[in-house]
Structure formats: structure tokens, C-alpha cells
Protein backbone atom coordinates (compact mmCIF):
# COMPACT_ATOMS: atom_id res chain seq x y z
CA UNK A 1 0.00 0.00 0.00
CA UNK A 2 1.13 3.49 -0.96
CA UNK A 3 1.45 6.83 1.78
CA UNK A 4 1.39 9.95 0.52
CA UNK A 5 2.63 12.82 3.10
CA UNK A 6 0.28 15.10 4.24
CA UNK A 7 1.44 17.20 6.40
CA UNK A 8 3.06 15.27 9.51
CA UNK A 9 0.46 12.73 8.91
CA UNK A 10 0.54 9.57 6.73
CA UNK A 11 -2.63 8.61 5.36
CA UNK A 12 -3.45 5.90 3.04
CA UNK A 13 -4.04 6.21 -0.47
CA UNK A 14 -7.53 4.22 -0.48
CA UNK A 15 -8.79 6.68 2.05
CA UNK A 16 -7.12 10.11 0.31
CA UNK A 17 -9.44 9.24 -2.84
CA UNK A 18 -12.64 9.57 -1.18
CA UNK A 19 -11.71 13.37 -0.09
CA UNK A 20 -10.52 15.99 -1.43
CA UNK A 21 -6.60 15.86 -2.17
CA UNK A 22 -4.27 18.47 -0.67
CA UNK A 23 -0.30 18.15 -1.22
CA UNK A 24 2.22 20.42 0.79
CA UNK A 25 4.85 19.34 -1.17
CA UNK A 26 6.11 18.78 -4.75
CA UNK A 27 5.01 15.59 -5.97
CA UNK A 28 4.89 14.92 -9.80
CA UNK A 29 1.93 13.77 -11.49
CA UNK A 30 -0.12 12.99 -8.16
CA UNK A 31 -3.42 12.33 -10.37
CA UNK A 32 -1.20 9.00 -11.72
CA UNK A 33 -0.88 7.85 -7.79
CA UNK A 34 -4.21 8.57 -6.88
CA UNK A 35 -6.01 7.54 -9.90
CA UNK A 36 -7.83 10.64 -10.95
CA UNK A 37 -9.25 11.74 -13.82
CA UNK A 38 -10.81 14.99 -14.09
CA UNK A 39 -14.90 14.95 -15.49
CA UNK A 40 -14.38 16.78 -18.61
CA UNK A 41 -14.61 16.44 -22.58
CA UNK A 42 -11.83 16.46 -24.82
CA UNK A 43 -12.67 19.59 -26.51
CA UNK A 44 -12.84 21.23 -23.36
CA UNK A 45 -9.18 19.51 -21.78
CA UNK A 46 -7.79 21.27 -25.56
CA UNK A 47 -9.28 24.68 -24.20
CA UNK A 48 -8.42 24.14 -21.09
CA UNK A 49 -4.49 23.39 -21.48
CA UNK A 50 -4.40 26.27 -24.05
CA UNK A 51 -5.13 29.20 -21.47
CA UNK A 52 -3.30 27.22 -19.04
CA UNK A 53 -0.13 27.66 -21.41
CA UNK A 54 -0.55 30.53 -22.92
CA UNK A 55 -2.30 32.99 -20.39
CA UNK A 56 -0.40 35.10 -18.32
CA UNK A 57 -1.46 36.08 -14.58
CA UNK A 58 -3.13 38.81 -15.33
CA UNK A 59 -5.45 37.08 -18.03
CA UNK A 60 -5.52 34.09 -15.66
CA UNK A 61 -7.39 36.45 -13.21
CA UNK A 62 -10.20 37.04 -15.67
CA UNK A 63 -11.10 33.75 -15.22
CA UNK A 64 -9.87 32.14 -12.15
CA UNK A 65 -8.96 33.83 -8.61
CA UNK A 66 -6.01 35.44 -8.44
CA UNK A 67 -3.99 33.20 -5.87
CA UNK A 68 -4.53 29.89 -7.98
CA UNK A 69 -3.45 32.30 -11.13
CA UNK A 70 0.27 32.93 -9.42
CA UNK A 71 0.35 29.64 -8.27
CA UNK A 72 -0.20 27.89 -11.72
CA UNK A 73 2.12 30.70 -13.71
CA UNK A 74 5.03 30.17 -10.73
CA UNK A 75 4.18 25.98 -11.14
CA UNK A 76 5.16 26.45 -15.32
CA UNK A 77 7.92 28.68 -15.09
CA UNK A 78 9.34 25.74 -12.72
CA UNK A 79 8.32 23.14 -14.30
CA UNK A 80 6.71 23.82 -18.10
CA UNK A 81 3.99 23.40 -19.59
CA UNK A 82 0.99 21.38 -18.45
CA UNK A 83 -0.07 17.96 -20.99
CA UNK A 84 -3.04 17.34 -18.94
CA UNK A 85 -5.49 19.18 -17.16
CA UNK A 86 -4.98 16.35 -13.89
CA UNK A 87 -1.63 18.09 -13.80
CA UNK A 88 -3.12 20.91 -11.97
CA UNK A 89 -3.14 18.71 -8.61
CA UNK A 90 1.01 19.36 -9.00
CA UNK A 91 0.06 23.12 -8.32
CA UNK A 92 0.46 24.54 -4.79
CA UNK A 93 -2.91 24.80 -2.67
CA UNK A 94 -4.98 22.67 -5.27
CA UNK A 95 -6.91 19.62 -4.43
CA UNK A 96 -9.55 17.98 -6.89
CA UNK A 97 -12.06 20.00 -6.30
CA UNK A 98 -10.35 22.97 -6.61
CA UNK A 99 -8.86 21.72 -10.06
CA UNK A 100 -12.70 20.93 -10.93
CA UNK A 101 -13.63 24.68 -10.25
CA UNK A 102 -9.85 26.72 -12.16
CA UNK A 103 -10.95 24.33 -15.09
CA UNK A 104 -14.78 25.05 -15.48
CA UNK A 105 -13.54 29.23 -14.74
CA UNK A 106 -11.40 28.56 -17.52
CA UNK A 107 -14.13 27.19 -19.56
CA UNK A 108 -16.41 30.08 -18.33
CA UNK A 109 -18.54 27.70 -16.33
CA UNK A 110 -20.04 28.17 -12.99
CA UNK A 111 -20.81 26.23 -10.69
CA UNK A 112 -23.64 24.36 -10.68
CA UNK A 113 -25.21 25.44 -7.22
CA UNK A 114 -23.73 28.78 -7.37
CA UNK A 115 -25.45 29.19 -10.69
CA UNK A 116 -28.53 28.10 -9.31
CA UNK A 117 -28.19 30.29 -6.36
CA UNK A 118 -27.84 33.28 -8.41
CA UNK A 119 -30.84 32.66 -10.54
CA UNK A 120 -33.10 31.92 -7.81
CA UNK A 121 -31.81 35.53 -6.34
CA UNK A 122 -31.83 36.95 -9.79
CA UNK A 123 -35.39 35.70 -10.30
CA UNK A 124 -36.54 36.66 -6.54
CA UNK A 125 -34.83 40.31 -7.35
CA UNK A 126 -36.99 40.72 -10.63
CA UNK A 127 -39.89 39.64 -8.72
CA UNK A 128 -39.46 42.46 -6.39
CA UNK A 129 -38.66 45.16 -7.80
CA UNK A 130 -41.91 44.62 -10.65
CA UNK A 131 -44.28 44.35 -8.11
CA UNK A 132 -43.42 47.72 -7.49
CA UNK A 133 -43.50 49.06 -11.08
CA UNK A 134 -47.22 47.56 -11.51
CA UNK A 135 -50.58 49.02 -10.53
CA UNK A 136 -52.03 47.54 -8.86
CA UNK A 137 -49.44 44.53 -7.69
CA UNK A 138 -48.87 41.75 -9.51
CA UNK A 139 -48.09 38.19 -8.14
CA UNK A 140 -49.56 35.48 -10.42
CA UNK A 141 -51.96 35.92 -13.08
CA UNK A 142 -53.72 32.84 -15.10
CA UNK A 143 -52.61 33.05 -18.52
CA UNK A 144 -53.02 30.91 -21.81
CA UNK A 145 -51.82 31.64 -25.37
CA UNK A 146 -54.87 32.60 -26.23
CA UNK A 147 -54.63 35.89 -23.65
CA UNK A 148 -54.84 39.23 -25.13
CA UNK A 149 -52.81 42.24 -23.82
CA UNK A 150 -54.28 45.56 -24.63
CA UNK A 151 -51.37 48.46 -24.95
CA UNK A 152 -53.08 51.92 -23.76
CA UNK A 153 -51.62 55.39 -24.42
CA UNK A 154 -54.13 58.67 -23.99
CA UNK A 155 -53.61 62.33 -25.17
CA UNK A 156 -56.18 64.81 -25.57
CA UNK A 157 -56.30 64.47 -29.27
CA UNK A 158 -56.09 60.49 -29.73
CA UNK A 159 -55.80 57.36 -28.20
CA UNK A 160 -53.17 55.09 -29.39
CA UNK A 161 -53.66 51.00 -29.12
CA UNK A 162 -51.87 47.51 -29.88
CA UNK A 163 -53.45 44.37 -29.17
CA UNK A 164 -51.32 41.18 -28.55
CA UNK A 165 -52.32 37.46 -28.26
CA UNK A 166 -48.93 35.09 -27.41
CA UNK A 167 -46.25 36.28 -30.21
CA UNK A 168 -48.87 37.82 -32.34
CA UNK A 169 -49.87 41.62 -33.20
CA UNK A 170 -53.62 41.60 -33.59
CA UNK A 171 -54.38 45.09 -34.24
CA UNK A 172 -53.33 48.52 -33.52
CA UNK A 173 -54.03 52.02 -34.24
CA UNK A 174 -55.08 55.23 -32.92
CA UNK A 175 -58.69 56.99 -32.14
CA UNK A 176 -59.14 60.26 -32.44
CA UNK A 177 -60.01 62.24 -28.71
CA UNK A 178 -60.35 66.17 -28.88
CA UNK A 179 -60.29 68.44 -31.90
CA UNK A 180 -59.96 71.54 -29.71
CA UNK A 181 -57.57 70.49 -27.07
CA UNK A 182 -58.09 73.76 -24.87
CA UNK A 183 -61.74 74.07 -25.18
CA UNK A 184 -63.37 73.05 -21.57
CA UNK A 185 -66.26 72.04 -22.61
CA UNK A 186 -64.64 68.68 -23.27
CA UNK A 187 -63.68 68.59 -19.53
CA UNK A 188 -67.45 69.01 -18.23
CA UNK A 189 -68.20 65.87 -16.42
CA UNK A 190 -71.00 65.28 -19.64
CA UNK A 191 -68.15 65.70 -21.86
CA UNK A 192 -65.76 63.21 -20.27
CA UNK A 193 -68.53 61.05 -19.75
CA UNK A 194 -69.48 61.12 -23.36
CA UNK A 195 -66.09 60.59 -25.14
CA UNK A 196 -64.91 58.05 -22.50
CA UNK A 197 -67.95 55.84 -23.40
CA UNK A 198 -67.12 56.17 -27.32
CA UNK A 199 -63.42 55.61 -27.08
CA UNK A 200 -64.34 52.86 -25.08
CA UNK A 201 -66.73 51.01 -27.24
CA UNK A 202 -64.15 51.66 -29.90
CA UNK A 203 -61.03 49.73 -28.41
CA UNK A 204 -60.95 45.85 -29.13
CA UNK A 205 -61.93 43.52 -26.48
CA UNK A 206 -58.50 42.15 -24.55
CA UNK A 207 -58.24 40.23 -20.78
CA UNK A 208 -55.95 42.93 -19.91
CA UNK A 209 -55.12 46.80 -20.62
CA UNK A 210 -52.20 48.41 -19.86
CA UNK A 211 -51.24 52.07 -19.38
CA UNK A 212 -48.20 53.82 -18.62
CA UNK A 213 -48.20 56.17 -15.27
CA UNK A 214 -48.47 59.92 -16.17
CA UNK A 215 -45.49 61.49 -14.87
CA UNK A 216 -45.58 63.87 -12.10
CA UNK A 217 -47.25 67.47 -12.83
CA UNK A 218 -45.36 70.14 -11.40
CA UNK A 219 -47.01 73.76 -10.29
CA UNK A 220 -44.22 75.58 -12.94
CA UNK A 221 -45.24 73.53 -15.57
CA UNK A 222 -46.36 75.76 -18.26
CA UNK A 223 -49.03 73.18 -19.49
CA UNK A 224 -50.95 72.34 -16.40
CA UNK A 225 -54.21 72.77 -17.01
CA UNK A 226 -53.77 70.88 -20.33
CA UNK A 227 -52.02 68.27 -18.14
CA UNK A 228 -54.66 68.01 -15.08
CA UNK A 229 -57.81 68.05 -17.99
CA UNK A 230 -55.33 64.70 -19.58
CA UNK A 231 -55.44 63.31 -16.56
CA UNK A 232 -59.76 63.54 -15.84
CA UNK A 233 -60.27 62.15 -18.79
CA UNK A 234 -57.50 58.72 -18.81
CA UNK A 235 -59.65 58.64 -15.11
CA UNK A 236 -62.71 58.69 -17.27
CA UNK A 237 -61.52 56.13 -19.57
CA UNK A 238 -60.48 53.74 -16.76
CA UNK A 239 -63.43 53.89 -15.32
CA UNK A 240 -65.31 53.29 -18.37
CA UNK A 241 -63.34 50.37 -19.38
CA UNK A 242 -63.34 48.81 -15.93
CA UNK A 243 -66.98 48.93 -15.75
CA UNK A 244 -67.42 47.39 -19.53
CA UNK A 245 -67.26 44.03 -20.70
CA UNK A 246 -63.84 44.61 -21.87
CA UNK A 247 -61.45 44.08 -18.98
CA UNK A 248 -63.39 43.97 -15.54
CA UNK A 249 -61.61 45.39 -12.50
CA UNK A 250 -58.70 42.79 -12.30
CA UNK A 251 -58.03 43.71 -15.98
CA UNK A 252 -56.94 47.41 -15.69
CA UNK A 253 -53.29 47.79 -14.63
CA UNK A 254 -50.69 50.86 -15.20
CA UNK A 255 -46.66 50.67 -15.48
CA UNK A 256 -44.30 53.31 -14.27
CA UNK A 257 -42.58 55.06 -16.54
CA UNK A 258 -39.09 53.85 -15.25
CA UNK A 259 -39.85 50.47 -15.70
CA UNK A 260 -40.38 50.77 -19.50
CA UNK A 261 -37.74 52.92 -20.23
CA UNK A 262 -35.43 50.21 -18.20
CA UNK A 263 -36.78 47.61 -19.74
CA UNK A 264 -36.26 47.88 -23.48
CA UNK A 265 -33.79 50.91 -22.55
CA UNK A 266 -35.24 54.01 -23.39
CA UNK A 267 -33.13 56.83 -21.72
CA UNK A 268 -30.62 58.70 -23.12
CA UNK A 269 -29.02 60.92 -19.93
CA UNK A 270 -32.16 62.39 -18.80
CA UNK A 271 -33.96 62.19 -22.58
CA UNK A 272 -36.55 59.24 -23.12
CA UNK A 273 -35.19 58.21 -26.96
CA UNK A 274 -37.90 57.50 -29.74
CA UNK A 275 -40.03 54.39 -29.19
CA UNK A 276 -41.05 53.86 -32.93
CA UNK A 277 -36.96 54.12 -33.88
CA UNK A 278 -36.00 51.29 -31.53
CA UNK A 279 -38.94 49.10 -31.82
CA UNK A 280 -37.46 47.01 -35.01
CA UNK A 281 -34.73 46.38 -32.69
CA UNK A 282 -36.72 45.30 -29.56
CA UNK A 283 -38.75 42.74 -31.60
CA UNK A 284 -36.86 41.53 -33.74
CA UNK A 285 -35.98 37.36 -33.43
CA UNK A 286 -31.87 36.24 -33.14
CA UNK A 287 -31.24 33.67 -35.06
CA UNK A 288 -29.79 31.38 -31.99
CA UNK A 289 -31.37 32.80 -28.68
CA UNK A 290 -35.01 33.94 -27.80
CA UNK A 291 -36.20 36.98 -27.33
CA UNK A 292 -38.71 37.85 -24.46
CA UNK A 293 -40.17 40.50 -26.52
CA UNK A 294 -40.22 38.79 -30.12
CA UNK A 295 -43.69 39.49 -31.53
CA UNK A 296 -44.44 38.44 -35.00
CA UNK A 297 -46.40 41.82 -37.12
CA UNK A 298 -48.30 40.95 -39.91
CA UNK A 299 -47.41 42.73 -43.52
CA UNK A 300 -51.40 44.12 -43.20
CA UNK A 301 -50.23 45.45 -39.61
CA UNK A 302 -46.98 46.78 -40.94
CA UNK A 303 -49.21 49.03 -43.92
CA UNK A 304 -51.33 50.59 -40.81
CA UNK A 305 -48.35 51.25 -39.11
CA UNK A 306 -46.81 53.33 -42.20
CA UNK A 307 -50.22 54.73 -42.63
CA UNK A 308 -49.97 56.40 -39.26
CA UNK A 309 -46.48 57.55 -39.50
CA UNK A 310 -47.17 60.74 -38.19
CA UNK A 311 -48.53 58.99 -35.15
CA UNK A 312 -46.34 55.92 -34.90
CA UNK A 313 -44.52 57.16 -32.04
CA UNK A 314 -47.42 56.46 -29.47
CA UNK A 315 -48.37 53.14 -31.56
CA UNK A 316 -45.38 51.76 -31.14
CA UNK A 317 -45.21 52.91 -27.00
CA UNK A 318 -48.30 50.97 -26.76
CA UNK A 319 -47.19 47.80 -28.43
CA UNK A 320 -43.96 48.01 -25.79
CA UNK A 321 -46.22 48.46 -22.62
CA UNK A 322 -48.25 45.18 -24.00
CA UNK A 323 -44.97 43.66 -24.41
CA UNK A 324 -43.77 44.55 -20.97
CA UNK A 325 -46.66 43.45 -19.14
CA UNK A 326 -46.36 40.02 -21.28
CA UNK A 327 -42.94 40.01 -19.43
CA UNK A 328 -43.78 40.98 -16.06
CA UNK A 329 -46.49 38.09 -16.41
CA UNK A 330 -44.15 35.14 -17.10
CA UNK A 331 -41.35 36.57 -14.64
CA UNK A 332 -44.12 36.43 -11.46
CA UNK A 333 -45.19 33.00 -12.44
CA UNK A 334 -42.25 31.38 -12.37
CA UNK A 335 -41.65 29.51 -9.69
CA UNK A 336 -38.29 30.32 -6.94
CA UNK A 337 -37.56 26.53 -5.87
């Protein structure tokens, strides 16, 4: 039977094998002795020895940590260059397991638990922080592909739509509001009453509609009173839709601002960028990943859109805050195990 010194202990080979190996001093090809063989494919031993080779310390650290980096370059200078990865159990302060974890770094692979740890954390963040974005909460909603998502955005001289169902653009377009923006007879509680009702007989039936959170009106702001009337009448509207067949109270839900602009990354500094230039972009399908906001627009939906150009910007905002409540949706109904 073979002893391997560990320290001022001898310990038997048969028992060193089912723990983790440790060596204080040199011994040459230990993995022979012990009978190791480290759990990887041959494609990945080739990468592997390559950036073990070739890599200095300073790219070592981009991939390992820095202590096993000036162990492994001081081990080659000695020595030369590594033929198999198992050689790494030659390197000062490396046992198996540790050899297991420089190679997968090297490969750019975590590990398995410590990937799963940080997408259960990841997933648990997301959770959080869009329950706060959402009006009212969201935690799980029932869903099918057959759900429609209604995208809702309200001035005071249209109202801009686009209805999705699963990867598909239904319909969108805009309804005229107001002629005469700054007349206040349209703000007369007949008047709101009335044009709420029309717009919203007008909008196609969806299980859910989505607006996006006015931002906050400040006393300075030249535009007000046009700003205070825009917000009586989106209160109209929500009522009105609420209280119709359409939606239902669990149906009507609003996103802040923030959230959007995060989300398919809309700021510029302090400047919100144009929605209708980096919609292609947003939507559009990679040939080898998915894309959470992929959605498939017909050539007769495409027409309507270039029909509307003038008023494509608030189209295509509406069409986003359908896609990011699609997105909110499957994020809080997956489950953290």
C-alpha cells in the first residue's frame, strides 16, 4: 500500500481518494498515484491546457482567482507546460475539487449550485422590484396563449392602441379624442362622460389593458391645465373600461414610466429616446437565442403602421407596454424553488 505525506500525517491512499486531495509538497503527477481523472470532454481539456499555457497572470485572473493564477504561472515557469489538465493537482494549494472549479472558470462555467443560487436571487430580485413598477401589484396571473394584452396610451387628441395574443400583433391604431384640445367644454363631467364611453366602445376587447403612469405634474409647468384636464379624462376612460365588458376590475393595470424605459432601454441621460426608432430592434428574433419580446407583425399590420407615421410614435409605445406586461407576467409565475 502506498502513503502519501500530508502534512506530519501519513494517510493511506484508499482513504485520500474519497476526499478531497491536498499536497504540501512537490510531488509529480499525483493524479497517476491517486487515480484521478478529471470529469471533462476532450474539446474542453484542448481549451483548457491552451489558457493554461498561454495565459499570463493577469489574463488568468479574468477567469480564475487570483492566488490559484500565481500559483499555476510560478508551477510552469518551474516546471513547463501542463499535458493534462490532472496536472493541476502538482500546483500549490490545489486539491480535486479545486482543479474541478480553475478548469470550469477557464471554460467560463459556474458552478452548478452557485449558478442556481444566483438565478433563484436573480429571479426573486426581478420579482421584487416589478411588483413595485405595476398598478395595482402583480403576483400570479392565469394566462393561456390565447390571452390578449391591450397596450393603452391617452392624449387629448387620440388614443393610441396595440393588441397582442402570445407572439402575435392583432391590431393597432389610434382613435381620435379632442379636436380643440383647450376648449373646456370637453372637460365638463357630460363631456368626459361622453367621449370616455365612445373611445371605449371603440377599443378591441382584450383580458388585460395596460397604461403607462403619467409622470408627475409640477405647479411651474407651463401646461398644467392641459395636463390636469389629460389626466380627468384617462380617469374617465379607466373607469369606463373597468366597468365594460372589456377588462373587468382585475383587468386594468398601469406601469411606471421607469420600468419601461429600463426595460427595453429608453433613456438617453435624462432624454426618453424614440419608441417607434428602436422598436425594429426590440422585436426583432436572433437567429440562436429567444427573445422575451419577439412578436411576430403581420405585412397588413406593418401598412397601418406606415399609414400612421405621423402617429407611430405612441403606436409603437403601446405595443412596448403590451410587451412589458407580457414580461412581467411570465417573470411572477415562475416559480423560486
Amino acid at each position: 500500500m502506498f502513503f502519501l505525506k500530508r502534512g506530519l500525517v501519513l494517510t493511506p491512499v484508499s482513504k485520500l481518494t474519497q476526499q478531497p486531495i491536498r499536497f504540501t509538497g512537490f510531488i509529480r503527477d499525483v493524479y497517476k498515484t491517486i487515480g484521478y481523472e478529471a470529469p471533462f470532454r476532450e474539446e474542453e481539456r484542448e481549451v483548457i491546457l491552451a489558457k493554461l499555457n498561454k495565459l499570463d497572470e493577469s489574463e488568468l485572473n479574468k477567469y480564475i482567482a487570483k492566488k490559484h493564477s500565481k500559483h499555476i504561472v510560478t508551477h510552469r515557469e518551474k516546471n513547463g507546460e501542463f499535458t493534462c489538465v490532472e496536472q493541476l493537482l502538482d500546483v500549490e494549494r490545489v486539491e480535486t475539487k479545486i482543479l474541478e472549479r480553475i478548469c470550469r472558470g477557464l471554460l467560463k462555467l459556474k458552478d452548478e449550485k452557485s449558478k442556481a443560487g444566483q438565478e433563484k436571487s436573480s429571479l426573486r430580485s426581478m420579482k421584487l422590484y416589478y411588483s413595485k413598477q405595476v398598478t395595482p401589484k402583480v403576483t400570479k396571473l392565469n394566462i393561456s396563449p390565447e390571452t390578449r394584452i391591450l397596450g393603452l396610451r391617452v392624449s387629448l387628441k387620440k388614443a393610441s392602441y396595440a393588441l397582442i395574443e402570445s407572439n402575435q400583433l392583432i391590431s393597432w391604431g389610434n382613435i381620435p379624442v379632442f379636436d380643440e384640445v383647450s376648449s373646456q367644454k370637453n372637460y365638463t363631467h357630460q363631456g368626459l362622460f361622453e367621449e370616455s364611453r365612445g373611445l371605449a366602445s371603440s377599443l378591441p376587447a382584450a383580458d388585460f389593458c395596460v397604461q403607462e403612469d403619467m409622470l408627475a405634474i409640477l405647479q411651474q409647468d407651463p401646461y398644467i391645465r392641459l395636463k390636469v384636464n389629460l389626466v380627468k379624462l384617462r380617469s374617465y376612460i379607466s373607469c369606463e373600461l373597468s366597468s365594460s365588458t372589456h377588462f373587468g376590475l382585475q383587468g386594468m393595470f398601469s406601469i411606471k414610466p421607469g420600468l419601461i424605459d429600463k426595460m427595453f432601454e429608453l433613456k438617453l441621460g435624462n432624454e426618453r429616446i424614440s419608441m417607434m426608432d428602436r422598436l425594429p430592434k426590440i422585436i426583432e428574433q436572433p437567429l440562436f437565442e429567444e427573445n422575451p419580446f419577439y412578436i411576430d407583425i403581420s405585412d397588413e399590420n406593418m401598412e397601418v403602421y406606415k399609414e400612421e407615421r405621423s402617429a407611430a410614435e405612441p403606436m409603437a409605445g403601446a405595443l412596448l407596454q403590451a410587451l412589458a406586461f407580457r414580461r412581467i407576467i411570465e417573470i411572477m409565475n415562475q416559480e423560486v424553488s
